[in-house]
Protein backbone atom coordinates (compact mmCIF):
# COMPACT_ATOMS: atom_id res chain seq x y z
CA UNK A 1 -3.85 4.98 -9.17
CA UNK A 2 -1.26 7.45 -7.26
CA UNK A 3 1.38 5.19 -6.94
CA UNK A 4 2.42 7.11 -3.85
CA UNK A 5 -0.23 5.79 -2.25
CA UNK A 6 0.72 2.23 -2.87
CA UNK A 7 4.47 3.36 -1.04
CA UNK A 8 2.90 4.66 1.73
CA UNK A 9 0.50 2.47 2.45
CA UNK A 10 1.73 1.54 5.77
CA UNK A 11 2.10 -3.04 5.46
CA UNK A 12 0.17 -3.53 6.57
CA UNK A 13 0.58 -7.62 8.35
CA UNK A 14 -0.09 -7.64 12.13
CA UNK A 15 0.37 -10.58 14.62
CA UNK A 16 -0.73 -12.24 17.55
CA UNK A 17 1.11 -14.68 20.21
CA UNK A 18 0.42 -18.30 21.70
CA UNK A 19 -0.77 -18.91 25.68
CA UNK A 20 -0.61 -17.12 28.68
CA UNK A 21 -1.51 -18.93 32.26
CA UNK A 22 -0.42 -18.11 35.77
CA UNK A 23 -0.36 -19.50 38.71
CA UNK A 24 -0.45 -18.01 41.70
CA UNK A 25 0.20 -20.41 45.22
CA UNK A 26 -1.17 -19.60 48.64
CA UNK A 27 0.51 -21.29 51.24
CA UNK A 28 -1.89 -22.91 54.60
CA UNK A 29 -0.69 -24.06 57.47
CA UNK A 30 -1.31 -27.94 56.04
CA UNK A 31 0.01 -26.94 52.18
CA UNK A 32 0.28 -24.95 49.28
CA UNK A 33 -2.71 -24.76 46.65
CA UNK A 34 -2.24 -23.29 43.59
CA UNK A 35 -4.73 -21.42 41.70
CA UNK A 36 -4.96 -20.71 38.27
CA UNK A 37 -5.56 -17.32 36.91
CA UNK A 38 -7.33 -16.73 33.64
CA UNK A 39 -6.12 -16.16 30.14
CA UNK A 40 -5.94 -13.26 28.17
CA UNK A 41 -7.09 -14.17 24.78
CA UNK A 42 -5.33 -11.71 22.88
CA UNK A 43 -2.08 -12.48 25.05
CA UNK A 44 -2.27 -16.18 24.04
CA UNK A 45 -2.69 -15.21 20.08
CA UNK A 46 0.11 -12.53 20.28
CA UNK A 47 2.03 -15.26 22.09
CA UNK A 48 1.25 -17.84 19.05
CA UNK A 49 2.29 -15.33 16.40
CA UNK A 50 5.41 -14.38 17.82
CA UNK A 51 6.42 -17.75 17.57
CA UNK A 52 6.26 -18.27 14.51
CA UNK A 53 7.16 -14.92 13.42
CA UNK A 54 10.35 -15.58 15.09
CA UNK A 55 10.98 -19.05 12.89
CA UNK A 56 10.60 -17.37 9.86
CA UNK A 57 13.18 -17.59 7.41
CA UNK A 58 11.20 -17.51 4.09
CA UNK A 59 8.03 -16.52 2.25
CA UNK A 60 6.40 -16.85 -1.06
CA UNK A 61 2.51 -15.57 -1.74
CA UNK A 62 0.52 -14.42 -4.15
CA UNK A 63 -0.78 -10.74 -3.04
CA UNK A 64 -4.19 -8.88 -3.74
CA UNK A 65 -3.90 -5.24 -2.63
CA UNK A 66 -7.59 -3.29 -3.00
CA UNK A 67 -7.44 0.29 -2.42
CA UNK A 68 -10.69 2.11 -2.18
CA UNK A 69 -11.99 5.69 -1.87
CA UNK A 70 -15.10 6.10 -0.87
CA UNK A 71 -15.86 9.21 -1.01
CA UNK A 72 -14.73 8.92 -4.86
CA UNK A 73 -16.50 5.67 -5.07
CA UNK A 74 -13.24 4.60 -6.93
CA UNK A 75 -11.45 0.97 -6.13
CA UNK A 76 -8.32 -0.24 -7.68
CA UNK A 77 -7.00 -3.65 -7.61
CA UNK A 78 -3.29 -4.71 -7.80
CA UNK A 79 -2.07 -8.94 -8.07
CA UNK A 80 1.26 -10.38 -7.65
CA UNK A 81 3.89 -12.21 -5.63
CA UNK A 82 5.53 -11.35 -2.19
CA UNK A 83 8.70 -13.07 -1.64
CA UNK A 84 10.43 -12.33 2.18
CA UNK A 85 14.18 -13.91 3.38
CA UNK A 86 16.14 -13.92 6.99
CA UNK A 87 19.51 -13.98 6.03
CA UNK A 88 20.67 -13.67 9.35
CA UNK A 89 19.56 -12.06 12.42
CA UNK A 90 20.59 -8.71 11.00
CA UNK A 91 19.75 -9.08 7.62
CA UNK A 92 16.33 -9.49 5.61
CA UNK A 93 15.18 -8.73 2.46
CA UNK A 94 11.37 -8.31 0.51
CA UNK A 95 9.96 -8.01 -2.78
CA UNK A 96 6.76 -7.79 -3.97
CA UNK A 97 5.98 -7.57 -7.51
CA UNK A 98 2.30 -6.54 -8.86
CA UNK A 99 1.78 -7.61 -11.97
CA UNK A 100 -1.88 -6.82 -12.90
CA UNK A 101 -4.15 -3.68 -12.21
CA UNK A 102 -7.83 -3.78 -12.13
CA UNK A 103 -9.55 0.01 -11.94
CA UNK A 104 -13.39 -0.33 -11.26
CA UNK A 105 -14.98 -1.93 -13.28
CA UNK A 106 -12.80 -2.05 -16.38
CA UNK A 107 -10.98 -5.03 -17.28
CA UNK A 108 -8.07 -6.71 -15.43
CA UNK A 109 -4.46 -5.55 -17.39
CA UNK A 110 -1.19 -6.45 -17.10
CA UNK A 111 0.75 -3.44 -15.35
CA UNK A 112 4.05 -3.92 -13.26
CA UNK A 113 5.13 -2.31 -10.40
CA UNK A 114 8.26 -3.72 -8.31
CA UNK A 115 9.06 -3.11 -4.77
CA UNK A 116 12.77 -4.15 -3.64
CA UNK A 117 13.70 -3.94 0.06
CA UNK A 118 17.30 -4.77 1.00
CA UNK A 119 17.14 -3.54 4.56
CA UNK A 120 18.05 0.12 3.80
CA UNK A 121 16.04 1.32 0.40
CA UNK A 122 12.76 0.42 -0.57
CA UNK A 123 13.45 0.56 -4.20
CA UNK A 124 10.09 1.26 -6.50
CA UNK A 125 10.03 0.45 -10.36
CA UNK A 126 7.31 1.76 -12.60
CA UNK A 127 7.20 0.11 -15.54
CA UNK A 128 4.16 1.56 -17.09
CA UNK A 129 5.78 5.36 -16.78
CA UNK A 130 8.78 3.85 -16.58
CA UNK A 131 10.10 5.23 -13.53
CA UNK A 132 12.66 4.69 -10.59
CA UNK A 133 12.25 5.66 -6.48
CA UNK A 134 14.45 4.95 -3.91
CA UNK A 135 12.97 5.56 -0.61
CA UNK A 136 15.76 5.21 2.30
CA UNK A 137 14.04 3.76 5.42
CA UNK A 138 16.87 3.84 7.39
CA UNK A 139 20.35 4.90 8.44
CA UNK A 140 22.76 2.27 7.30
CA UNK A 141 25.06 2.55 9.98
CA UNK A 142 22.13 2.46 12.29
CA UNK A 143 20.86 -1.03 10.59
CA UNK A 144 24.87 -2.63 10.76
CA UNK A 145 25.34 -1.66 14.12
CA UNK A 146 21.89 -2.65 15.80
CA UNK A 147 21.85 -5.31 18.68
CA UNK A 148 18.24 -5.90 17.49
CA UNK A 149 17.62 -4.43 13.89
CA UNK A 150 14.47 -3.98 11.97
CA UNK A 151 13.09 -6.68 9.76
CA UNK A 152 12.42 -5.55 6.44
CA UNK A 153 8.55 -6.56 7.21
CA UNK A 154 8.97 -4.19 10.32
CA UNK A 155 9.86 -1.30 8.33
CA UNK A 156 8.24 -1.58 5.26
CA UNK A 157 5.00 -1.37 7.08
CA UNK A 158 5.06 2.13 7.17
CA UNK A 159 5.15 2.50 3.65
CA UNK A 160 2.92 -0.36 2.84
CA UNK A 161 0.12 -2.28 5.40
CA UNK A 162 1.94 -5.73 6.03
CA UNK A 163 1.57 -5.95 9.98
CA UNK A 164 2.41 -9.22 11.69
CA UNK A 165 5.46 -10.71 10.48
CA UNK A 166 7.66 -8.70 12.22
CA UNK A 167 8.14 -7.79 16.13
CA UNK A 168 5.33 -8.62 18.28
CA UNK A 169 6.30 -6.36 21.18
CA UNK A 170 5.94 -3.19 19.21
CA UNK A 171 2.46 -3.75 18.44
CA UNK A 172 1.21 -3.19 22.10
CA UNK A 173 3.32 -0.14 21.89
CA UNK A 174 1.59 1.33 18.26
CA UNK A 175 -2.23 -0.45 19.04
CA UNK A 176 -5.16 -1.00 21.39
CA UNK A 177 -5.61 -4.82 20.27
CA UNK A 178 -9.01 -6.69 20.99
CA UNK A 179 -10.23 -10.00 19.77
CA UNK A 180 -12.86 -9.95 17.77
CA UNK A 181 -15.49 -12.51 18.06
CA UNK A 182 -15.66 -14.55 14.79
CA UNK A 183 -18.96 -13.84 13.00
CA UNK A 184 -20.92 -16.22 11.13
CA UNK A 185 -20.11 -15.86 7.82
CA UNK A 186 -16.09 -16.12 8.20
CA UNK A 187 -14.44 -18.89 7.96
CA UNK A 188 -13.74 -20.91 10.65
CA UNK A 189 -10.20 -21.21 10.17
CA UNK A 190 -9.76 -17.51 11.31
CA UNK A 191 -8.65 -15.28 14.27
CA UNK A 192 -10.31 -11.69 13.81
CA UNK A 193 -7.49 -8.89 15.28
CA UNK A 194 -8.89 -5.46 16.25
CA UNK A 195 -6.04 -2.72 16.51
CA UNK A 196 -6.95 0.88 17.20
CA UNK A 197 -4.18 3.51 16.63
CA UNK A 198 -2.95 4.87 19.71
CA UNK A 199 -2.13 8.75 20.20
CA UNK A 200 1.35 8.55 20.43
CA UNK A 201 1.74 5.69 17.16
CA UNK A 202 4.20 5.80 14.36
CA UNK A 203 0.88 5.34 12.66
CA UNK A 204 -1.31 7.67 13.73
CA UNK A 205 -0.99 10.23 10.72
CA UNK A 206 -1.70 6.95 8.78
CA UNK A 207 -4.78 5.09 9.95
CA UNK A 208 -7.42 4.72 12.51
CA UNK A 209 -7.34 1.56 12.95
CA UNK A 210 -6.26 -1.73 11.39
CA UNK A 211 -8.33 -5.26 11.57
CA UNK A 212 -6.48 -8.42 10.47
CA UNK A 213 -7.35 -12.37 10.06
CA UNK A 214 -4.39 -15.14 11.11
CA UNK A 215 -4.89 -18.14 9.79
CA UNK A 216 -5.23 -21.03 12.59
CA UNK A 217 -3.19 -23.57 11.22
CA UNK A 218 -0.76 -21.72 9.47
CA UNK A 219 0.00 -19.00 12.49
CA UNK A 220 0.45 -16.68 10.01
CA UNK A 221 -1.48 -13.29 8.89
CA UNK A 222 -3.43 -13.96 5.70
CA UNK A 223 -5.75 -10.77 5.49
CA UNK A 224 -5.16 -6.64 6.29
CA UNK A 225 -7.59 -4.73 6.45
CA UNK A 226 -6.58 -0.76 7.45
CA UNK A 227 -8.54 2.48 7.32
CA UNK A 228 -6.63 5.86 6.85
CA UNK A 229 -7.24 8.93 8.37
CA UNK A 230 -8.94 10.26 5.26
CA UNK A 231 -11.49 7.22 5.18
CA UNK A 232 -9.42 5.42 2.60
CA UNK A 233 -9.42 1.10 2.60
CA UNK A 234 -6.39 -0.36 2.26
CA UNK A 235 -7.33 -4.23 2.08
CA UNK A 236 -4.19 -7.09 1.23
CA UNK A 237 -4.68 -10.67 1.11
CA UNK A 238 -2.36 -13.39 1.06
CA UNK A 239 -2.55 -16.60 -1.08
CA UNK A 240 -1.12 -20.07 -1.45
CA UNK A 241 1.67 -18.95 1.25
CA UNK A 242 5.02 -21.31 0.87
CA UNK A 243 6.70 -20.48 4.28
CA UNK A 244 10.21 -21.79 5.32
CA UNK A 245 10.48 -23.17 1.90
CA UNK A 246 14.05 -23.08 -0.09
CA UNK A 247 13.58 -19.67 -1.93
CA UNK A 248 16.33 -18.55 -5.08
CA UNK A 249 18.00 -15.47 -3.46
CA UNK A 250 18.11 -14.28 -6.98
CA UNK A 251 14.63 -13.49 -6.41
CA UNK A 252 16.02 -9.89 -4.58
CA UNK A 253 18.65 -8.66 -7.40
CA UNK A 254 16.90 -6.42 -10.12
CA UNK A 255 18.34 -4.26 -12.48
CA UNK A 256 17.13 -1.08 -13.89
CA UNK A 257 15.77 -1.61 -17.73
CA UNK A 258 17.49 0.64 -20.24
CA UNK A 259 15.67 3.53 -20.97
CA UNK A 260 14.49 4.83 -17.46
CA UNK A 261 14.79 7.91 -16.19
CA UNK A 262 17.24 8.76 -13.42
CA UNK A 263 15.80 7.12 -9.87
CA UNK A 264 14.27 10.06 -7.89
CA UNK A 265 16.36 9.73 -4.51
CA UNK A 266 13.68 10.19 -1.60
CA UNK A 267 16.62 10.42 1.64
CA UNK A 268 15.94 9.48 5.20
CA UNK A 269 13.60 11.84 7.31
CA UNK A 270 15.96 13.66 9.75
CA UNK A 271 14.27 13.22 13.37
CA UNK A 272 13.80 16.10 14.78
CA UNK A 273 15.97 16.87 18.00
């Protein structure tokens, strides 16, 4: 599989938020009565999510990442381990290391792939063609100096589909979000997410749209499932989550094996003025 394609993915993890009432009070001449207005569904999930996003310090998963084509009828598989860390509130971190590939219907084999974010490169290591990337994602200066900086799950999710675990407000701004009605074959332990790209997205050169499942009693995403503009599936799922837990730090620091080849420097997109 292109391993470009695993990079760009757009991370896919996408979120949701707890309760939403209002009250409104009309006033009579004998006293006020208050009446209650009702809901939004996908207001009270958004609201639910961003709690919990925002009391998120740590993560450890196991990932699945499917990618199928379609129109090739061709479907790789990828397994490993996501590992996430707040340092403070303008520092974060992610890994995720794949550690087995599965291409149609051959056998399952060991192949590893490392991603390393440290808040400015996503760094990618290859080694079955033993290979370095280093994608900057951001301006450095831009990332010290931010009142409100990205979280490494914010901007990794351009470059692979992991929506959810990072700022809730944006995803008004990037989707049309619905609430799917749970069918009857899902689990009950599910809330079904429905986010069309808008016009105007960071994503719409990406996808079409992007469904994803939040687990009820975790609060947490624990399925992605996004659709590219060429009819690609990009499908993660997230296992035997350990969140808040006391994670090594070590986890993040890598070094390239002996023997690579040079790291192939991708810079920063310049935005145009």
């Amino acid at each position: 599989m292109d391993k470009k394609i695993i990079t760009k993915v757009a991370l896919i993890f996408v979120a949701m938020v707890g309760t939403c009432w209002a009250c409104c009070c009309i006033k009579s001449s004998s006293s006020l009565r208050e009446k209650e207005v009702k809901p939004d569904p996908v207001e009270a999930v958004l609201k639910q999510l961003n709690q919990k996003t925002t009391e998120l310090k740590s993560y450890e998963g196991q990932i699945e990442y499917r990618f199928s084509q379609p129109l090739f009828e061709s479907e790789t598989l990828r397994k490993g381990v996501l590992y996430y860390a707040r340092f403070d509130k303008k520092k974060s971190k992610l890994r995720i290391n794949f550690q087995t590939l599965k291409q149609d219907d051959e056998k399952e084999q060991k192949e590893i792939v490392q991603f390393i974010f440290d808040g400015v490169w996503l760094t990618q290591i290859d080694y079955q063609i033993e290979a370095v990337k280093l994608y900057q994602l951001t301006d450095p200066n831009e990332y010290k100096d931010a009142n409100e900086p990205k979280d490494a799950f914010e901007l990794v999710s351009r470059n692979f589909p992991i929506i959810g675990f990072a700022k809730i407000k944006d995803l008004k701004r990037q989707f049309e979000i619905k609430l799917v009605e749970p069918q009857k074959e899902e689990p009950k332990n599910l809330i079904h997410l429905h986010l069309k790209v808008k016009a105007d997205s960071a994503y719409k050169d990406d996808y079409t749209h992007i469904d994803f499942w939040i687990d009820k009693k975790l609060g947490l995403p624990t399925k992605i499932v996004a659709i590219s503009t060429e009819q690609d599936i990009h499908q993660i799922k997230l296992h035997k989550p350990k969140v808040n837990k006391k994670l090594d730090t070590k986890v993040f620091e890598f070094k390239i094996p002996e023997g690579f080849g040079k790291p192939e420097i991708i810079p920063l997109k310049k935005k145009s003025k």
